[in-house]
N, C-alpha and C. Protein backbone atom coordinates (compact mmCIF):
# COMPACT_ATOMS: atom_id res chain seq x y z
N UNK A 1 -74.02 -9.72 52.72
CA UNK A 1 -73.03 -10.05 51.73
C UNK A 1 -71.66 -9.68 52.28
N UNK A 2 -70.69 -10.52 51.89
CA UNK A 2 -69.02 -10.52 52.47
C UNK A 2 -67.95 -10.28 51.09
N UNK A 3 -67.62 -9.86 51.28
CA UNK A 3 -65.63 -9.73 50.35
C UNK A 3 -65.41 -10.62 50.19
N UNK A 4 -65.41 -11.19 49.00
CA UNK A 4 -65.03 -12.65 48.64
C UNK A 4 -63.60 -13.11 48.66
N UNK A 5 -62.93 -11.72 49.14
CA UNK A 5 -61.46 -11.86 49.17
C UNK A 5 -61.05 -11.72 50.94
N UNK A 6 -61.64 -11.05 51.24
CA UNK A 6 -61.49 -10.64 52.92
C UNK A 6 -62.23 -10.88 54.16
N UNK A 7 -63.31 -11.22 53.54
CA UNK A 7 -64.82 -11.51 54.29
C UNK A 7 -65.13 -10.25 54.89
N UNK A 8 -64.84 -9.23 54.68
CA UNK A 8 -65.66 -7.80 55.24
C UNK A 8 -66.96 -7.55 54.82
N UNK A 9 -67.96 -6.87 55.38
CA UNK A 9 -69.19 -6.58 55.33
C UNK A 9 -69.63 -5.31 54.92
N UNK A 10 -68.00 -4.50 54.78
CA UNK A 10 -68.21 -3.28 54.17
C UNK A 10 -67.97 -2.91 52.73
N UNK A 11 -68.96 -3.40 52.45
CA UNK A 11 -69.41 -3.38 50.78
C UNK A 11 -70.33 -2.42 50.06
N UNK A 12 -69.97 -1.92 49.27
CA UNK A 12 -70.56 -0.56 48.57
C UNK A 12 -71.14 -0.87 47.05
N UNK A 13 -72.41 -1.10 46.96
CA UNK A 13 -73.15 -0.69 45.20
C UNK A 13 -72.62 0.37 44.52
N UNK A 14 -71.89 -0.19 43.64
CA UNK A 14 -70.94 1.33 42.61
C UNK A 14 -71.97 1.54 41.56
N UNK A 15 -72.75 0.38 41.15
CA UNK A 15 -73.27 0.53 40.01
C UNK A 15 -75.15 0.63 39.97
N UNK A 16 -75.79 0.31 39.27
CA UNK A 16 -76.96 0.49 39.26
C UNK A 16 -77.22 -0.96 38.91
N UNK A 17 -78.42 -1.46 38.79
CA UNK A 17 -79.45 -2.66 37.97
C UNK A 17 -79.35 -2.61 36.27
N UNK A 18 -79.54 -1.42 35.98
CA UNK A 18 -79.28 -1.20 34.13
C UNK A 18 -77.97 -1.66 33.84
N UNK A 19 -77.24 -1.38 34.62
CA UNK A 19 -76.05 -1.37 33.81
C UNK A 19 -75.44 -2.66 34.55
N UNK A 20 -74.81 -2.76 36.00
CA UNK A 20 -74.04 -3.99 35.99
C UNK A 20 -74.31 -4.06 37.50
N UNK A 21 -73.64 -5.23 38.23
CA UNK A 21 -74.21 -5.62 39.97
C UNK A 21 -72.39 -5.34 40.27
N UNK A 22 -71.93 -4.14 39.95
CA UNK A 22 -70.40 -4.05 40.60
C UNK A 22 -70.29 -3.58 41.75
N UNK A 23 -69.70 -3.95 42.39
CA UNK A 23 -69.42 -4.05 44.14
C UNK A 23 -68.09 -4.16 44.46
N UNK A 24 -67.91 -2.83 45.38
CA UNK A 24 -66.20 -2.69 45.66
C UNK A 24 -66.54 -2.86 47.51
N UNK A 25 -65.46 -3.49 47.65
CA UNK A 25 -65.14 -3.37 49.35
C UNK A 25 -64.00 -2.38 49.62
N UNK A 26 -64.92 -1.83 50.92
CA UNK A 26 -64.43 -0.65 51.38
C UNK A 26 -62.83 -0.74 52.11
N UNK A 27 -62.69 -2.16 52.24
CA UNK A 27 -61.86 -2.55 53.13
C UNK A 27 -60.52 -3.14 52.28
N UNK A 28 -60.93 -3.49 51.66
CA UNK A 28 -59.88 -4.07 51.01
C UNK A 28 -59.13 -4.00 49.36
N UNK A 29 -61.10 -2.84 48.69
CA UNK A 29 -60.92 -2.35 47.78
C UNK A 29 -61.15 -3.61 46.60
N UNK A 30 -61.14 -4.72 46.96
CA UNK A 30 -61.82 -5.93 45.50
C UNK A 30 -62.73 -5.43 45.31
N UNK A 31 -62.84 -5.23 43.76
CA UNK A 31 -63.95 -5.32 43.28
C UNK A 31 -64.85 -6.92 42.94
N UNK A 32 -66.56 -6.69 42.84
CA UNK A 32 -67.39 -8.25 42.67
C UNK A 32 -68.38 -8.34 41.79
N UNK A 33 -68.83 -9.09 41.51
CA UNK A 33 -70.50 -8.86 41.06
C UNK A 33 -70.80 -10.06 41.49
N UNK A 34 -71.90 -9.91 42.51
CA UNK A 34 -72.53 -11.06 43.06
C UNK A 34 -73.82 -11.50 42.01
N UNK A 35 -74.02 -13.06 42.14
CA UNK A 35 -74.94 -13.36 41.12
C UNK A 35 -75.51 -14.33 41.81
N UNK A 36 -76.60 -14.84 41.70
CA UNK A 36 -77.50 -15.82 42.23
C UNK A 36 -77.79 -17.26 41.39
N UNK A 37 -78.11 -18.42 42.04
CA UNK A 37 -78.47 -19.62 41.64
C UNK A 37 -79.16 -20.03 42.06
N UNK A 38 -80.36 -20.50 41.82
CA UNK A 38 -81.85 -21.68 42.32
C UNK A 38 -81.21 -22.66 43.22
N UNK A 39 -81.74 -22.86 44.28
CA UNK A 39 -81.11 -24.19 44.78
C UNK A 39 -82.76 -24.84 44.91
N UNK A 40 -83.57 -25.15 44.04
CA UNK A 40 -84.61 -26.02 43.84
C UNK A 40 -85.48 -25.72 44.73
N UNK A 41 -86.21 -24.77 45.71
CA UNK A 41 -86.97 -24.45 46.51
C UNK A 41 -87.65 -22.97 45.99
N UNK A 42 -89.18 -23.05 46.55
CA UNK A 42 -89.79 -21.96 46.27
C UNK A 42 -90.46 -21.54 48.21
N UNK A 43 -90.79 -20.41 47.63
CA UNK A 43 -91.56 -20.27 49.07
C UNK A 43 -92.91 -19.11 48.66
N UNK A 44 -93.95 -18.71 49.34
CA UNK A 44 -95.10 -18.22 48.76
C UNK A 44 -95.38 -17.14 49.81
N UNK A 45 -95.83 -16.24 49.56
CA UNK A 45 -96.33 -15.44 50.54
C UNK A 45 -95.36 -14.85 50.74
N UNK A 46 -93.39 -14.38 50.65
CA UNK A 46 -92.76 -13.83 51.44
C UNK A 46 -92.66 -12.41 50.99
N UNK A 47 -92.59 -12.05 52.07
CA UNK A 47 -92.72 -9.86 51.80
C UNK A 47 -91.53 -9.48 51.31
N UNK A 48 -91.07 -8.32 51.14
CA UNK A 48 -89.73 -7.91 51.10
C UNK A 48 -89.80 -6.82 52.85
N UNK A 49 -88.57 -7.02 53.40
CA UNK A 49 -88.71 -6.43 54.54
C UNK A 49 -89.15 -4.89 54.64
N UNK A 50 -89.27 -4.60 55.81
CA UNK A 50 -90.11 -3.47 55.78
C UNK A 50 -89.18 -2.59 57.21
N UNK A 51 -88.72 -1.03 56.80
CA UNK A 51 -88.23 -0.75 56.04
C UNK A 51 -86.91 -1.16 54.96
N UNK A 52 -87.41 -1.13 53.46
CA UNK A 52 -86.62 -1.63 52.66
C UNK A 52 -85.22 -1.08 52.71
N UNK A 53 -84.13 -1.97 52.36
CA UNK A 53 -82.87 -1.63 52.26
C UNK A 53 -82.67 -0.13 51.89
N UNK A 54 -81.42 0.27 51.55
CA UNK A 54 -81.23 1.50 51.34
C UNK A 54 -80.73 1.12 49.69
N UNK A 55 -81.11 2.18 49.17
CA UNK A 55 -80.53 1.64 47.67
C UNK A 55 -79.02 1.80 47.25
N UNK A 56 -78.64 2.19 48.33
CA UNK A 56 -76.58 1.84 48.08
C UNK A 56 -76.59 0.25 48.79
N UNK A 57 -77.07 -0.05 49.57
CA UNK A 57 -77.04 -1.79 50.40
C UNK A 57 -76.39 -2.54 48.35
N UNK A 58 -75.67 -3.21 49.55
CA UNK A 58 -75.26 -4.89 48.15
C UNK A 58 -76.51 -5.07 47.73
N UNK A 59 -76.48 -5.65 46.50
CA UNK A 59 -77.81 -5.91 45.56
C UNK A 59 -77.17 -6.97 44.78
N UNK A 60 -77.93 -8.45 44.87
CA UNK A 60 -77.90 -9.42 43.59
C UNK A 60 -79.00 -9.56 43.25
N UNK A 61 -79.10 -10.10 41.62
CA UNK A 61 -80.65 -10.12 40.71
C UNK A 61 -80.93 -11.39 40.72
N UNK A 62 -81.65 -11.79 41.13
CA UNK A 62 -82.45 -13.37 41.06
C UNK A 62 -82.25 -14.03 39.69
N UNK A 63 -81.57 -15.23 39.72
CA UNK A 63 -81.17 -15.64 38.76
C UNK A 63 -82.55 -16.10 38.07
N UNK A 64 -83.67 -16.22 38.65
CA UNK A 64 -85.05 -16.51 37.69
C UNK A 64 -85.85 -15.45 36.71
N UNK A 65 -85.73 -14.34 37.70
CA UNK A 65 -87.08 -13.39 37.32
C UNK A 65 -85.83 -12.18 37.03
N UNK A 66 -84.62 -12.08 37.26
CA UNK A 66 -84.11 -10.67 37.33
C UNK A 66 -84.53 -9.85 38.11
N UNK A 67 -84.85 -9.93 38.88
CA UNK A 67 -86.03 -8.64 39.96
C UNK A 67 -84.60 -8.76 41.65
N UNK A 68 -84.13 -7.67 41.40
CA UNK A 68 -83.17 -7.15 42.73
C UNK A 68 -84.26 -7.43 43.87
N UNK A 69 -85.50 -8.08 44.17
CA UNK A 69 -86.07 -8.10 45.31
C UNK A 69 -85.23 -9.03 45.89
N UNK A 70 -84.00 -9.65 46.08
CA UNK A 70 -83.43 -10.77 46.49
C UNK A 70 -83.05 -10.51 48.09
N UNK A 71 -83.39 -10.94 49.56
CA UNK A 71 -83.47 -10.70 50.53
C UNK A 71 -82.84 -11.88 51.56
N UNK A 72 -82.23 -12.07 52.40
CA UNK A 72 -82.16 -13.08 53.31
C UNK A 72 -83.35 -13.28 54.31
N UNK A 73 -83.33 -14.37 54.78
CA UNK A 73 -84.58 -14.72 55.84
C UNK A 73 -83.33 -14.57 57.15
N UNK A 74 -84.67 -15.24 58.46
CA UNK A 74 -83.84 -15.01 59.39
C UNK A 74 -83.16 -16.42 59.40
N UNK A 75 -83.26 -17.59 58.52
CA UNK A 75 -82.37 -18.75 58.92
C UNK A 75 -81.75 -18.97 57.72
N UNK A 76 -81.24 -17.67 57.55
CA UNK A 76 -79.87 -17.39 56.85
C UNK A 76 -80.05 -17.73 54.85
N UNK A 77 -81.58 -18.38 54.62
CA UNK A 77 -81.39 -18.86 53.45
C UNK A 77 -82.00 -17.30 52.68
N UNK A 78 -81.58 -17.25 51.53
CA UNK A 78 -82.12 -16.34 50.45
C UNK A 78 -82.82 -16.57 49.26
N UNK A 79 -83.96 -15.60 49.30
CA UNK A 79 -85.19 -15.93 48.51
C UNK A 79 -85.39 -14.33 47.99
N UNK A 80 -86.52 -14.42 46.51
CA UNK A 80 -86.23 -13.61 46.05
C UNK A 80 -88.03 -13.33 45.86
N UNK A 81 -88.62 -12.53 46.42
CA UNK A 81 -89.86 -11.73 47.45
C UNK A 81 -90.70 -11.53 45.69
N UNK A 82 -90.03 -11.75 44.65
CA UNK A 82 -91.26 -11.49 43.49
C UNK A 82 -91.61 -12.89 42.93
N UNK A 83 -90.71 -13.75 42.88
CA UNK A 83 -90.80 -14.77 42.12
C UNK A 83 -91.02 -16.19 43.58
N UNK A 84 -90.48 -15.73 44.87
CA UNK A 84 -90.44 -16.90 45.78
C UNK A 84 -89.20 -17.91 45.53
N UNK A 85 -88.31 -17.78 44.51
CA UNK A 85 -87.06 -18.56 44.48
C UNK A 85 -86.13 -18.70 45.18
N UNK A 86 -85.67 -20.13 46.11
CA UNK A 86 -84.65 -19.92 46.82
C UNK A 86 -83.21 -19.81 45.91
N UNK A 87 -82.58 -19.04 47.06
CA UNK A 87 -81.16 -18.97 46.32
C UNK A 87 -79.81 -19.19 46.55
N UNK A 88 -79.01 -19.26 46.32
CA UNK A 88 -77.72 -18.85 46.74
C UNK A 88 -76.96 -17.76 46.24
N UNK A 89 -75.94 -17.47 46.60
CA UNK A 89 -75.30 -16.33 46.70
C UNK A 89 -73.91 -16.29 45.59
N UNK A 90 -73.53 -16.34 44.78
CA UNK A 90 -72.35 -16.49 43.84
C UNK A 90 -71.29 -15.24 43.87
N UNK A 91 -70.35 -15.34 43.87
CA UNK A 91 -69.54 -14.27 43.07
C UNK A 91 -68.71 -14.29 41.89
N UNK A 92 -68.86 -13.18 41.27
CA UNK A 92 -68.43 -13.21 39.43
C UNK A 92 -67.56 -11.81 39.36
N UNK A 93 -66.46 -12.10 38.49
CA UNK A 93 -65.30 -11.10 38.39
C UNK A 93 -64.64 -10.74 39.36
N UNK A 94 -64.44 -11.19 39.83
CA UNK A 94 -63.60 -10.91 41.18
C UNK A 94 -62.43 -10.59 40.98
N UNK A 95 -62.21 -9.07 41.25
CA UNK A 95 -60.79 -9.10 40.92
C UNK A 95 -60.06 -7.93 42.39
């Protein structure tokens, strides 16, 4: 995930799953909440990687199931390891 204002990669989880997907960059200080969309593809069988992220890593919730399992592959597309939904990547509140 990138700074929707800067494209930096140094992005920090402020918040939790209960409460909200807020995301500040370290770099530039915007705050985000990234959100997800179906782009009409499923896939079956995919794991969530192994070892799993760290639980400060960026986190968006699958716009199907709600389940933060949301992961990139290695050809760049994103799918979400409970439900198999492909996705894309959105950003919301950007300020």
């Amino acid at each position: 995930m990138s700074c929707p204002k800067c494209g930096s990669r140094a992005i920090v989880y402020s918040c939790e799953p209960k409460c909200c997907f807020n995301h500040v960059c370290s770099d530039c200080t915007s705050t985000f909440q990234p959100a997800t969309e179906a782009t009409g593809g499923k896939l079956t069988g995919v794991a969530p990687p192994d070892p799993l992220p760290d639980c400060t890593e960026p986190a968006a919730p699958c716009t199907k199931c709600e389940s933060i399992a949301v992961f990139q592959l290695d050809d760049g597309r994103l799918v979400c390891t409970d439900c198999g939904t492909l996705l894309r990547l959105l950003y919301t509140e950007v300020a």
